[in-house]
PDB file of N, CA and C in Angstrom:
ATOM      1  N   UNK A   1     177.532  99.415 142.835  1.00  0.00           N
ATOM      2  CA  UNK A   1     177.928  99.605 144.205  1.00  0.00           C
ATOM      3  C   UNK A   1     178.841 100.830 144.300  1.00  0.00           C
ATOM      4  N   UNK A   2     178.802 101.287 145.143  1.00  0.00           N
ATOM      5  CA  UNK A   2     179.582 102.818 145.413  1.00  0.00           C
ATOM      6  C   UNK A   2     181.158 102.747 146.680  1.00  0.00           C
ATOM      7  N   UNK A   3     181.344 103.400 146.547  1.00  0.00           N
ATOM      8  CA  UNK A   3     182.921 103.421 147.119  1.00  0.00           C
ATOM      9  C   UNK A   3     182.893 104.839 148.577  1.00  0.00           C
ATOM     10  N   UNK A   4     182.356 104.452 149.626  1.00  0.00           N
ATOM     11  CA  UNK A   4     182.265 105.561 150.462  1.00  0.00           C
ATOM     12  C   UNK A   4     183.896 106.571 150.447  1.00  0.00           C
ATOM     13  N   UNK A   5     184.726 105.353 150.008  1.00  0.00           N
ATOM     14  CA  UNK A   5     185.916 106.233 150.431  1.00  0.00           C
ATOM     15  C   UNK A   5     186.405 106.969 149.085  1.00  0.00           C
ATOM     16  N   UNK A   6     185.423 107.064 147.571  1.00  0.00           N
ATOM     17  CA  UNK A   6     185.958 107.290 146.383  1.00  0.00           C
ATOM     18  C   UNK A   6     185.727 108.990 146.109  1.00  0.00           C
ATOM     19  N   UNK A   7     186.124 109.417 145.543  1.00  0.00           N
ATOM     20  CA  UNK A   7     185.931 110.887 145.144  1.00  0.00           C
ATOM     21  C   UNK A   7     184.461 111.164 144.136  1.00  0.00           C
ATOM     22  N   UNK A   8     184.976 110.374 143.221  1.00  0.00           N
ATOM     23  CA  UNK A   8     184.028 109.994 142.186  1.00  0.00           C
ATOM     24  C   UNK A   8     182.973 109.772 142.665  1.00  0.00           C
ATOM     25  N   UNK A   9     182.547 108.284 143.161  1.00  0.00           N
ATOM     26  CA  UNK A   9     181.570 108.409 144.133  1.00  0.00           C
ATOM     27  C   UNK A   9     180.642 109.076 144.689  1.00  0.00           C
ATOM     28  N   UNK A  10     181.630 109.857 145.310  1.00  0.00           N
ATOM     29  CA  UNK A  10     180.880 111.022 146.348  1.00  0.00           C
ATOM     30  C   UNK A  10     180.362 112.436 145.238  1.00  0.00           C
ATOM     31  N   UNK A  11     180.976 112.715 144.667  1.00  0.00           N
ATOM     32  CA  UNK A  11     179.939 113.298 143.330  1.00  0.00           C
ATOM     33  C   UNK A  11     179.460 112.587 142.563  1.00  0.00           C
ATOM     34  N   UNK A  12     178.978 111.399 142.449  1.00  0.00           N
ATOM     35  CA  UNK A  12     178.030 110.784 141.684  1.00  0.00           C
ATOM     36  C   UNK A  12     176.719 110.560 142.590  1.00  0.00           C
ATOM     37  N   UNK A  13     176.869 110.650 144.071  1.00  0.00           N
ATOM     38  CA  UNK A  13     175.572 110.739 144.830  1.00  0.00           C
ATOM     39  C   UNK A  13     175.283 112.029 145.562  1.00  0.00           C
ATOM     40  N   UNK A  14     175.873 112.731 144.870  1.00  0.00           N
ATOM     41  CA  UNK A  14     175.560 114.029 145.820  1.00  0.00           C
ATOM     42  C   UNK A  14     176.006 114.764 146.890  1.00  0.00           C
ATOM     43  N   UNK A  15     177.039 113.677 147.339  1.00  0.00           N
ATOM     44  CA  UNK A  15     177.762 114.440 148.519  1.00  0.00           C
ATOM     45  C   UNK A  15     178.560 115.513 148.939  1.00  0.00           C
ATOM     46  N   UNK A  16     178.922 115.218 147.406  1.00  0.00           N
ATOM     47  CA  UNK A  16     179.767 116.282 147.139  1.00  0.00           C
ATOM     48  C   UNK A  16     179.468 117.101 145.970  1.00  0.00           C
ATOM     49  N   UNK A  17     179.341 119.098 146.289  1.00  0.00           N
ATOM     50  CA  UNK A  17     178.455 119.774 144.764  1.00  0.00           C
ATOM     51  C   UNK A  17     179.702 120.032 143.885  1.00  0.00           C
ATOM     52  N   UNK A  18     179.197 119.927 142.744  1.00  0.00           N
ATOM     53  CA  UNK A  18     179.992 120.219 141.248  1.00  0.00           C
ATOM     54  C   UNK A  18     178.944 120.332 140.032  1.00  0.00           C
ATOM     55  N   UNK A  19     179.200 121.154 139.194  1.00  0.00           N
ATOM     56  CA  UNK A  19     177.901 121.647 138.011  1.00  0.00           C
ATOM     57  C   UNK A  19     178.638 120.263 137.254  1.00  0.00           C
ATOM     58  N   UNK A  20     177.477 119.858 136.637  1.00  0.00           N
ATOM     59  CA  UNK A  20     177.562 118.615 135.602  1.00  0.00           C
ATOM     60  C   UNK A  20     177.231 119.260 134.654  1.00  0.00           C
ATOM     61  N   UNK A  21     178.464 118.620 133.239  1.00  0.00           N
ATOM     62  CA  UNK A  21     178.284 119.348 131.716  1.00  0.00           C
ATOM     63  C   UNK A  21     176.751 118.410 131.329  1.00  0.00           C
ATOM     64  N   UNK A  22     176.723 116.804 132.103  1.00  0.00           N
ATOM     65  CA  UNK A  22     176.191 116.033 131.445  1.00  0.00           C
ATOM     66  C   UNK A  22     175.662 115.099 132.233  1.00  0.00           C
ATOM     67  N   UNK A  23     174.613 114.516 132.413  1.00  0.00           N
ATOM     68  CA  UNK A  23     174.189 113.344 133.006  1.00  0.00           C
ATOM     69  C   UNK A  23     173.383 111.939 132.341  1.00  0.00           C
ATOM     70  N   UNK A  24     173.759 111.125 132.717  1.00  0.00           N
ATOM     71  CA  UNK A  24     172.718 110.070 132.110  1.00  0.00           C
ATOM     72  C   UNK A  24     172.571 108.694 132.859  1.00  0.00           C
ATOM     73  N   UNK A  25     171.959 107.916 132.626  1.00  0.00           N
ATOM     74  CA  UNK A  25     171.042 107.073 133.403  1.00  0.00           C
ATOM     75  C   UNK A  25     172.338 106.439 134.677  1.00  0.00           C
ATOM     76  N   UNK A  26     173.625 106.264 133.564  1.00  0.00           N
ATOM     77  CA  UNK A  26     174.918 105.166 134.095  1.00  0.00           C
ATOM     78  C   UNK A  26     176.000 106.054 134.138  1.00  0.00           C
ATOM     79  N   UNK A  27     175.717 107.448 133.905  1.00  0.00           N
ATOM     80  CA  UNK A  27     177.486 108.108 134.149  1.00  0.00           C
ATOM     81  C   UNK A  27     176.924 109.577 133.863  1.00  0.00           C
ATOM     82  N   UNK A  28     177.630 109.961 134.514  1.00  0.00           N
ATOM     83  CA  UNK A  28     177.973 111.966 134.611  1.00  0.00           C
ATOM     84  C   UNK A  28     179.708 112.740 134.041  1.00  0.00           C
ATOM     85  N   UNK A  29     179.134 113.710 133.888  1.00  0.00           N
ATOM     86  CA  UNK A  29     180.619 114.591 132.840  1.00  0.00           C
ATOM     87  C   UNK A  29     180.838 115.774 133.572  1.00  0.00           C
ATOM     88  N   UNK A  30     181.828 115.646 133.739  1.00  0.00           N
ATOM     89  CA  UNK A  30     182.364 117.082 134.621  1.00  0.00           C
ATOM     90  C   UNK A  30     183.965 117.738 133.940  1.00  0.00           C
ATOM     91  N   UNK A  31     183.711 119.145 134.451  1.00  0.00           N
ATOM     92  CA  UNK A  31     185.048 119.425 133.805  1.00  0.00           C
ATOM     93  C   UNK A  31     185.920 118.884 134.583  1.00  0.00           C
ATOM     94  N   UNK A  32     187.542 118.723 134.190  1.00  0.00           N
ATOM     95  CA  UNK A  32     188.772 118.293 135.111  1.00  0.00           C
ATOM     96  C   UNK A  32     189.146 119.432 135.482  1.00  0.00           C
ATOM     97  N   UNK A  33     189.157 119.473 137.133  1.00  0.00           N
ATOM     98  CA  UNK A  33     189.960 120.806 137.716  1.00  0.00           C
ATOM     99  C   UNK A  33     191.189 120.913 137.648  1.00  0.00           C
ATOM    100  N   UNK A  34     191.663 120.183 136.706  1.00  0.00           N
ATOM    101  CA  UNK A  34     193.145 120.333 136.761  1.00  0.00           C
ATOM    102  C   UNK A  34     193.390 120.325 134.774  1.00  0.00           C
ATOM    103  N   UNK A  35     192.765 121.207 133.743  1.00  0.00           N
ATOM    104  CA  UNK A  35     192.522 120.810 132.642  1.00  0.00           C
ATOM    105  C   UNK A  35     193.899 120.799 131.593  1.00  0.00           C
ATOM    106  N   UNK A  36     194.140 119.913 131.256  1.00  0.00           N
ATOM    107  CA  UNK A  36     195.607 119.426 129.793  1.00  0.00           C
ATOM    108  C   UNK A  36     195.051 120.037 128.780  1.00  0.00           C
ATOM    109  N   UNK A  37     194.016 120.708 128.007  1.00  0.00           N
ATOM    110  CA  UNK A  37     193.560 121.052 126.909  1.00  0.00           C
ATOM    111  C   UNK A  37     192.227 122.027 127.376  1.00  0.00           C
ATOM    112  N   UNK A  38     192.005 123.172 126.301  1.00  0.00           N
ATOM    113  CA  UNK A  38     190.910 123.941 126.280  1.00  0.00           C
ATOM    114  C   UNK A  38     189.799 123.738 126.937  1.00  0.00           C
ATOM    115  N   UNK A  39     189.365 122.007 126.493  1.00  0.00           N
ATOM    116  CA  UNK A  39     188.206 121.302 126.726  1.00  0.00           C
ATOM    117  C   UNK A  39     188.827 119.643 127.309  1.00  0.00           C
ATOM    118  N   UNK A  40     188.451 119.954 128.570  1.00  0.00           N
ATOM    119  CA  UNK A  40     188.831 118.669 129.164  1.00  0.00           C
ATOM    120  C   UNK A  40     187.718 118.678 130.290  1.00  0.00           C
ATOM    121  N   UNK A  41     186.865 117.188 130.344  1.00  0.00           N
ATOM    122  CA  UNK A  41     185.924 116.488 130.637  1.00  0.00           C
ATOM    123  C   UNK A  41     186.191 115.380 130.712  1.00  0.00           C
ATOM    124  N   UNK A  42     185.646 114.789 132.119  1.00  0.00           N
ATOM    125  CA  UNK A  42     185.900 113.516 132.573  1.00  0.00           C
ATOM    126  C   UNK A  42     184.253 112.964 132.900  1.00  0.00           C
ATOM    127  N   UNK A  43     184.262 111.407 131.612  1.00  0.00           N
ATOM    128  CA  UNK A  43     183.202 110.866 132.107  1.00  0.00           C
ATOM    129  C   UNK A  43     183.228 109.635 132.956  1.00  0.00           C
ATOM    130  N   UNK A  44     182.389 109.887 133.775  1.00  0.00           N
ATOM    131  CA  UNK A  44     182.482 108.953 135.060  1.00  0.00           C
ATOM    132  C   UNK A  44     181.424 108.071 135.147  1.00  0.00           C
ATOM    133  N   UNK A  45     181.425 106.603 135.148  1.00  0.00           N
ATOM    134  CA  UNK A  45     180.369 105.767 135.797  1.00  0.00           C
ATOM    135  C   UNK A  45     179.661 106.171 136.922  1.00  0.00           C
ATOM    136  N   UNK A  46     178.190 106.298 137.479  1.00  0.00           N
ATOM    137  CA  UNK A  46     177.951 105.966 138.553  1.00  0.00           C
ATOM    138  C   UNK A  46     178.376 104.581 139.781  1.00  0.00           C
ATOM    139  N   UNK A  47     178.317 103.287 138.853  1.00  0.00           N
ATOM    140  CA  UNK A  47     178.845 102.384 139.278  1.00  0.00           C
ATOM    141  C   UNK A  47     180.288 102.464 140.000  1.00  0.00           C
ATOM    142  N   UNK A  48     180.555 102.141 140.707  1.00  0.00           N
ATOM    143  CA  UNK A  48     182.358 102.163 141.391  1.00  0.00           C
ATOM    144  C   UNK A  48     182.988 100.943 140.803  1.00  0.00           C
ATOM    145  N   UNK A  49     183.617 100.994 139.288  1.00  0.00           N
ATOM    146  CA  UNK A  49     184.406 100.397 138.744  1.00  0.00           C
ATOM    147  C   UNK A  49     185.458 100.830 138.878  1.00  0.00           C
ATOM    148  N   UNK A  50     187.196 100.264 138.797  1.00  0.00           N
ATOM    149  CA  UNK A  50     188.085 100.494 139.023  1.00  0.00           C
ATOM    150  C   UNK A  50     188.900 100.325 137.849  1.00  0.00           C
ATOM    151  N   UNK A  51     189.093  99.462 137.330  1.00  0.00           N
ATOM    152  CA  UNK A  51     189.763  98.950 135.943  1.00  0.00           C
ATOM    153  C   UNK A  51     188.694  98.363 135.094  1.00  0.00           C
ATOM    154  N   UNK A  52     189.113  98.977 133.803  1.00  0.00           N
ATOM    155  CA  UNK A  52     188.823  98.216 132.729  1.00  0.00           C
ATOM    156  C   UNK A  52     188.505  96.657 132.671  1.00  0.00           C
ATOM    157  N   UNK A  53     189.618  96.132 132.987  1.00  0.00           N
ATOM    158  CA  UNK A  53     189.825  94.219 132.651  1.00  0.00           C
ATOM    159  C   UNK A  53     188.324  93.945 133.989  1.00  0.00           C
ATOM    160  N   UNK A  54     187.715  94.648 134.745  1.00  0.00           N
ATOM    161  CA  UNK A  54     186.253  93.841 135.379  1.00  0.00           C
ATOM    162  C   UNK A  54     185.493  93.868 133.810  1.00  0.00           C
ATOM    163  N   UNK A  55     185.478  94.253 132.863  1.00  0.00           N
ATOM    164  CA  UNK A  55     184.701  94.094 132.154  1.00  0.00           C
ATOM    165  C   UNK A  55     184.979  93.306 131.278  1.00  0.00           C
ATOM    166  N   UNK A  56     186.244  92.469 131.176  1.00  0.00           N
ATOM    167  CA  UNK A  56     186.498  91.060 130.432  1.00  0.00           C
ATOM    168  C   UNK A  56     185.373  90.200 131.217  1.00  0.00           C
ATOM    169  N   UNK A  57     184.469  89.659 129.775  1.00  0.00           N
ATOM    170  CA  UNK A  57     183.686  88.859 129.665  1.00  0.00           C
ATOM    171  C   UNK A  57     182.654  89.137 130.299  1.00  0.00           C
ATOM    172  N   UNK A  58     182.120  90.065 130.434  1.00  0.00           N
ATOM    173  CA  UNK A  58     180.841  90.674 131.549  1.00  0.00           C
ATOM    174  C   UNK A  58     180.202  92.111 131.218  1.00  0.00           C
ATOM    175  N   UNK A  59     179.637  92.840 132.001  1.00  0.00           N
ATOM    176  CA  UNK A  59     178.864  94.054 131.565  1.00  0.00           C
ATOM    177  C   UNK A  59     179.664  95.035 130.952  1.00  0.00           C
ATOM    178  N   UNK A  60     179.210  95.314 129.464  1.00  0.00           N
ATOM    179  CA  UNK A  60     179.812  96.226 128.293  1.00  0.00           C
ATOM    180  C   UNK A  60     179.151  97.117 128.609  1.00  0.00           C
ATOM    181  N   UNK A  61     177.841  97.336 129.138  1.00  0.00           N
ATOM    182  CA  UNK A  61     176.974  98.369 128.760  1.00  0.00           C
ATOM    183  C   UNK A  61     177.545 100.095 129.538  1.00  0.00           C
ATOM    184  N   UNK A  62     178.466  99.674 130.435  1.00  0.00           N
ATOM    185  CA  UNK A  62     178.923 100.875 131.242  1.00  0.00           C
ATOM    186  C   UNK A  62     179.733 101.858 130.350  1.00  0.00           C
ATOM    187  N   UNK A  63     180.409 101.027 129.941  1.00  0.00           N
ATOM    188  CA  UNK A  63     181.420 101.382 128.282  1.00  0.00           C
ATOM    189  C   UNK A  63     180.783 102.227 127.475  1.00  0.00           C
ATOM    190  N   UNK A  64     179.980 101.636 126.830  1.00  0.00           N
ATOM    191  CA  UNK A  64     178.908 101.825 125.880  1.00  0.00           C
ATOM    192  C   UNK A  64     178.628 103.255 126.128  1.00  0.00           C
ATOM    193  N   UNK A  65     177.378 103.350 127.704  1.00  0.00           N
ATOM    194  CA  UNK A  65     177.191 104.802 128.194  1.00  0.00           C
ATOM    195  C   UNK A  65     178.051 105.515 127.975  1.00  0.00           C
ATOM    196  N   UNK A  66     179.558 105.212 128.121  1.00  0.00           N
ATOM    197  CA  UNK A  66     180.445 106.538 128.476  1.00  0.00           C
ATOM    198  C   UNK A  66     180.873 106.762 127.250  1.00  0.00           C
ATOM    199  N   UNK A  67     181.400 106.043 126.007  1.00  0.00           N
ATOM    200  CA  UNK A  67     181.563 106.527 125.025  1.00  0.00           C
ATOM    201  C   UNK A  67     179.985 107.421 124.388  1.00  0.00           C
ATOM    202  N   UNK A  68     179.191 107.076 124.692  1.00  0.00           N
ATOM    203  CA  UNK A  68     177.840 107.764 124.090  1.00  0.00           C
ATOM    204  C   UNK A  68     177.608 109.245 124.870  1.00  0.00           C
ATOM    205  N   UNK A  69     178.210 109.284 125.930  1.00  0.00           N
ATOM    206  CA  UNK A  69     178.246 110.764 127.181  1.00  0.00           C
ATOM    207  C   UNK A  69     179.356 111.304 126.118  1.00  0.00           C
ATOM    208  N   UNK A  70     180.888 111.168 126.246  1.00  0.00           N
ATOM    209  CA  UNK A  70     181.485 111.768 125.944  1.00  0.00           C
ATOM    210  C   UNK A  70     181.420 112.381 124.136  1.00  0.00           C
ATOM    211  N   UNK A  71     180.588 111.455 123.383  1.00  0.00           N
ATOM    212  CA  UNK A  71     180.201 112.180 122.197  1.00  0.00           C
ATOM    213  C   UNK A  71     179.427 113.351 122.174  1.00  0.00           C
ATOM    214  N   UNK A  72     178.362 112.670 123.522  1.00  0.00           N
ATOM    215  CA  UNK A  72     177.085 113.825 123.890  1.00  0.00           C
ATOM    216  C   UNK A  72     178.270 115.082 124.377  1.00  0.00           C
ATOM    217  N   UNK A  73     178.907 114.806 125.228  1.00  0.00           N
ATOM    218  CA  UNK A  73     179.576 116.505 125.539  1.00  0.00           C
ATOM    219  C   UNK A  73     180.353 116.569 124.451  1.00  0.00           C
ATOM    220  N   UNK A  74     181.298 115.997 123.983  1.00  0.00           N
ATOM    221  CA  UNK A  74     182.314 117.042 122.994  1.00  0.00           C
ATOM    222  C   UNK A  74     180.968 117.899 121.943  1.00  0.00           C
ATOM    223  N   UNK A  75     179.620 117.250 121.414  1.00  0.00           N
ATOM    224  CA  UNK A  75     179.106 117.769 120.643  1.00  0.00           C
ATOM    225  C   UNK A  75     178.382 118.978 121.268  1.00  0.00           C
ATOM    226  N   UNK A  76     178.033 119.282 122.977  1.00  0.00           N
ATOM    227  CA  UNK A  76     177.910 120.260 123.554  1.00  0.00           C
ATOM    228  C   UNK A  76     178.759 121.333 123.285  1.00  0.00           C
ATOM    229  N   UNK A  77     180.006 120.389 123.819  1.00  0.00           N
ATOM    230  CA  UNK A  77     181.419 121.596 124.089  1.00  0.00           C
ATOM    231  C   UNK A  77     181.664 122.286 122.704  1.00  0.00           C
ATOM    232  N   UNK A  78     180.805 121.962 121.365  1.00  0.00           N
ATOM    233  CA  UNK A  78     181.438 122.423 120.314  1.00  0.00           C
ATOM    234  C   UNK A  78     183.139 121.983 119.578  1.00  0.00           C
ATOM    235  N   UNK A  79     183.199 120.499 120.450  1.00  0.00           N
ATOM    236  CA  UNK A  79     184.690 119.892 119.406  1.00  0.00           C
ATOM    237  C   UNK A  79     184.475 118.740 118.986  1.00  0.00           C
ATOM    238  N   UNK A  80     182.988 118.664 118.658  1.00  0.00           N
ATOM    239  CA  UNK A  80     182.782 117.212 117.938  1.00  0.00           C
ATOM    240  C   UNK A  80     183.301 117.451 116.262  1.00  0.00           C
ATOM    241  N   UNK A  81     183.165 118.573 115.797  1.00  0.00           N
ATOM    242  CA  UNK A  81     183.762 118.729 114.123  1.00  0.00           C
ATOM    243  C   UNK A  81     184.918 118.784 114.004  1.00  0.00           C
ATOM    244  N   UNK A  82     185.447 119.592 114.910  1.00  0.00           N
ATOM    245  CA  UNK A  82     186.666 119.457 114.982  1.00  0.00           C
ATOM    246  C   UNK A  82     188.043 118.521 115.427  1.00  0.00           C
ATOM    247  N   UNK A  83     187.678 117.349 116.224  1.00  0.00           N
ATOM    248  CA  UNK A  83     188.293 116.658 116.447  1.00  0.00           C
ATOM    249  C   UNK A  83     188.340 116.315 118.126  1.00  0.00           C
ATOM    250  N   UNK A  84     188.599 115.275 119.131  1.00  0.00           N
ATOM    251  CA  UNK A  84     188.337 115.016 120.552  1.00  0.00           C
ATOM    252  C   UNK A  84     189.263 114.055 120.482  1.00  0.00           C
ATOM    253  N   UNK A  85     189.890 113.866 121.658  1.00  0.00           N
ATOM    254  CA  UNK A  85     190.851 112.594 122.082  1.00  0.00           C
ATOM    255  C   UNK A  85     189.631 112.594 123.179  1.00  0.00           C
ATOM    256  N   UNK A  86     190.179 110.601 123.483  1.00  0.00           N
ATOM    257  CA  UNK A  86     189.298 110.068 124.646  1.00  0.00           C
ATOM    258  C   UNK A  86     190.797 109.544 125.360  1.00  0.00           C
ATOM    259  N   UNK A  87     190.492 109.667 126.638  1.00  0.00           N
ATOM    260  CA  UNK A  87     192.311 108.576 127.373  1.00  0.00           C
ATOM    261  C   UNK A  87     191.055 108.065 128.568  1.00  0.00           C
ATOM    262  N   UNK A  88     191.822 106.714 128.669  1.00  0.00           N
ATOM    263  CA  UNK A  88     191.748 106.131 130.012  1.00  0.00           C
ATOM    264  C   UNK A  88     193.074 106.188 130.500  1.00  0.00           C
ATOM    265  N   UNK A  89     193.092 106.441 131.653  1.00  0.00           N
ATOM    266  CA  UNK A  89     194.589 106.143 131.913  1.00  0.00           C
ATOM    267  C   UNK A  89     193.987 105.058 132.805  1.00  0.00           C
ATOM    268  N   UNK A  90     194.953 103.455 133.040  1.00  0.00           N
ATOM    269  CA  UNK A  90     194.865 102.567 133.891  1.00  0.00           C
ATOM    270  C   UNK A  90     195.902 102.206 134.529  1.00  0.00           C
ATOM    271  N   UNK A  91     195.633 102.283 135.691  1.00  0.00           N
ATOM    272  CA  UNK A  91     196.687 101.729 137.118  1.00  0.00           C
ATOM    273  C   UNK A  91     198.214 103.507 137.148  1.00  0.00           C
ATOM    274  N   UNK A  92     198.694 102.731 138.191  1.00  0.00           N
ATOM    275  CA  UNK A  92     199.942 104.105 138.454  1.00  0.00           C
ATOM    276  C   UNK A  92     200.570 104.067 137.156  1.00  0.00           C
ATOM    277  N   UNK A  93     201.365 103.242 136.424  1.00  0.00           N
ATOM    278  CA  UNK A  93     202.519 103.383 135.517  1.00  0.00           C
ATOM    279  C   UNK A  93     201.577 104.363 134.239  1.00  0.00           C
ATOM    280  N   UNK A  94     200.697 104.585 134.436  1.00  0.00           N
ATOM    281  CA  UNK A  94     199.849 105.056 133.539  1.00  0.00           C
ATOM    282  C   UNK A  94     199.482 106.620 133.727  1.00  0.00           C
ATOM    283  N   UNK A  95     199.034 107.041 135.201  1.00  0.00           N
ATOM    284  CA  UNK A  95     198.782 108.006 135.389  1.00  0.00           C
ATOM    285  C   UNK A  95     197.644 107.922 135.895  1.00  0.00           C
ATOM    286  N   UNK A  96     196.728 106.694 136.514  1.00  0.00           N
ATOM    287  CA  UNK A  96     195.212 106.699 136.666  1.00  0.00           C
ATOM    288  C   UNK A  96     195.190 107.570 138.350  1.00  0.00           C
ATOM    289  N   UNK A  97     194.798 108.706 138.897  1.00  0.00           N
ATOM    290  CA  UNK A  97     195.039 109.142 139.944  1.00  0.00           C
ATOM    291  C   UNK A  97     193.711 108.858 140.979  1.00  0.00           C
ATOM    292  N   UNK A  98     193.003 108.457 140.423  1.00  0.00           N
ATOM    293  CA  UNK A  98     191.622 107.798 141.328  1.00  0.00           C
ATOM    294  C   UNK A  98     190.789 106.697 140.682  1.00  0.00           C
ATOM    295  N   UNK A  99     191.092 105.740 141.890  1.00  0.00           N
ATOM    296  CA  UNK A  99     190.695 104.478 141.337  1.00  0.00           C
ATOM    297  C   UNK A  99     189.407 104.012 140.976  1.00  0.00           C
ATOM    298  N   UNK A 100     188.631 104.783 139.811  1.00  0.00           N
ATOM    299  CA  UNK A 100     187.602 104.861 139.951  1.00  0.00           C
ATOM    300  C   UNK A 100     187.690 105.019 138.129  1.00  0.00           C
ATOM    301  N   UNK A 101     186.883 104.040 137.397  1.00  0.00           N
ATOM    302  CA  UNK A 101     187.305 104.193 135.929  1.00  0.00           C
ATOM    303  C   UNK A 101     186.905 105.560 135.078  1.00  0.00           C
ATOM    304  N   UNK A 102     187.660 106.201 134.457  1.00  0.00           N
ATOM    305  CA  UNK A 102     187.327 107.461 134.361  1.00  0.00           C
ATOM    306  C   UNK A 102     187.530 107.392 132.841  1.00  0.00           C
ATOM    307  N   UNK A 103     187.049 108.603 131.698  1.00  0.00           N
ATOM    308  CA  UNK A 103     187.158 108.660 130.507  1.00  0.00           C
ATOM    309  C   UNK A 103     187.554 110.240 130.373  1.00  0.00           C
ATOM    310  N   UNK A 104     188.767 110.310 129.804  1.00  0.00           N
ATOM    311  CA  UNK A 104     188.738 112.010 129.409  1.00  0.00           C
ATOM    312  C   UNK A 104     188.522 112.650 128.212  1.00  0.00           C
ATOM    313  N   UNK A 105     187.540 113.418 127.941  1.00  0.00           N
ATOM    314  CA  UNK A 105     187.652 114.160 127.026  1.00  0.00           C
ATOM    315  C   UNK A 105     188.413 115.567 126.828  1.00  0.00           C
ATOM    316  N   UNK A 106     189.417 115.000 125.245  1.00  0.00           N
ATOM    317  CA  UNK A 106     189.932 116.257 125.575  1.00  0.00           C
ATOM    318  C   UNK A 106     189.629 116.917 123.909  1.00  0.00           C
ATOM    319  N   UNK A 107     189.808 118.507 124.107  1.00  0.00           N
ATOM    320  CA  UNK A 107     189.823 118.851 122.645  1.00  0.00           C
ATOM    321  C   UNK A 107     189.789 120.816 122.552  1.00  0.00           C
ATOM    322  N   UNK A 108     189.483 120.707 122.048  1.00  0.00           N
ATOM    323  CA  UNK A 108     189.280 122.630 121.762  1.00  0.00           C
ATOM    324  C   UNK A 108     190.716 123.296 120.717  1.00  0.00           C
ATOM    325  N   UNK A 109     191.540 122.602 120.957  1.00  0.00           N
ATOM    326  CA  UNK A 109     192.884 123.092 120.438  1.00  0.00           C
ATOM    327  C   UNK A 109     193.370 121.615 119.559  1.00  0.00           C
ATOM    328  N   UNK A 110     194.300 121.979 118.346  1.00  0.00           N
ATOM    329  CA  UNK A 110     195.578 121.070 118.151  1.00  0.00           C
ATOM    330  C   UNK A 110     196.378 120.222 118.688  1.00  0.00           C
ATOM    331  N   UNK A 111     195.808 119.292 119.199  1.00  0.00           N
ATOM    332  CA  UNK A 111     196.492 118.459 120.132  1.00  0.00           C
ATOM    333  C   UNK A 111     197.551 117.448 119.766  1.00  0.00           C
ATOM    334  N   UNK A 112     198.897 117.781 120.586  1.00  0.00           N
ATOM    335  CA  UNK A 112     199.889 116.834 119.885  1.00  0.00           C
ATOM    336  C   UNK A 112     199.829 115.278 119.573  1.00  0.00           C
ATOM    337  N   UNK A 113     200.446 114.874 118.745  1.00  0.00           N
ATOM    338  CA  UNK A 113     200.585 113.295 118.770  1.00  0.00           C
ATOM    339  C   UNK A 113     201.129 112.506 119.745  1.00  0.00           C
ATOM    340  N   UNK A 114     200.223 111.229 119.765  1.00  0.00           N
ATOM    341  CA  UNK A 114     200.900 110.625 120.981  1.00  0.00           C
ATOM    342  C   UNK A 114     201.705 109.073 120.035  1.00  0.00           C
ATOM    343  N   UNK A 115     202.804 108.901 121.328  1.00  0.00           N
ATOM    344  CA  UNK A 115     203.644 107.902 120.832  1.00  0.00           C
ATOM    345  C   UNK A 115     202.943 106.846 120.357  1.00  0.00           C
TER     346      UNK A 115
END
């Protein structure tokens, strides 16, 4: 189901144009216009999921897709040998800025350690 009022959304049906690094049956990869690292890509469900915890005890397979997209692009982007962070960020205390479950790929550079 889709979210008329979501961002995500609205580039996952077209409403809105943006070049895709990546597409596949359950989610699309786009760069982040706002990028933390060299190579930063956000993979997105088509579905309008919001948090993680809908998928306690129920459909994995959305998961699944997006870790399998974001391997597919870092190995595009050329930072699959070299190394990729993945973040979800979930809810505000986190940093999630659209409620719409998102995956980032990041990589191209030395990326610091996290706590």
């Amino acid at each position: 189901m889709l979210d008329p009022e979501c961002l995500f959304c609205e580039i996952g049906n077209g409403k809105i144009q943006v070049d895709f690094v990546d597409r596949t049956e359950d989610c699309f990869v786009i760069k982040d216009i706002n990028p933390a690292a060299p190579v930063h890509l956000l993979v997105i469900p088509f579905e309008h999921v919001t948090y993680i915890d809908e998928f306690v005890g129920g459909n994995r397979e959305i998961m699944s897709s997006m870790f399998g997209a974001a391997t597919e692009s870092a190995k595009k982007a050329g930072i699959l040998d070299s190394g990729y962070r993945l973040v979800i960020n979930q809810k505000g205390h986190a940093g999630q800025q659209i409620e719409h479950l998102h995956l980032h790929v990041l990589g191209g550079a030395k990326l610091g350690t996290m706590a």
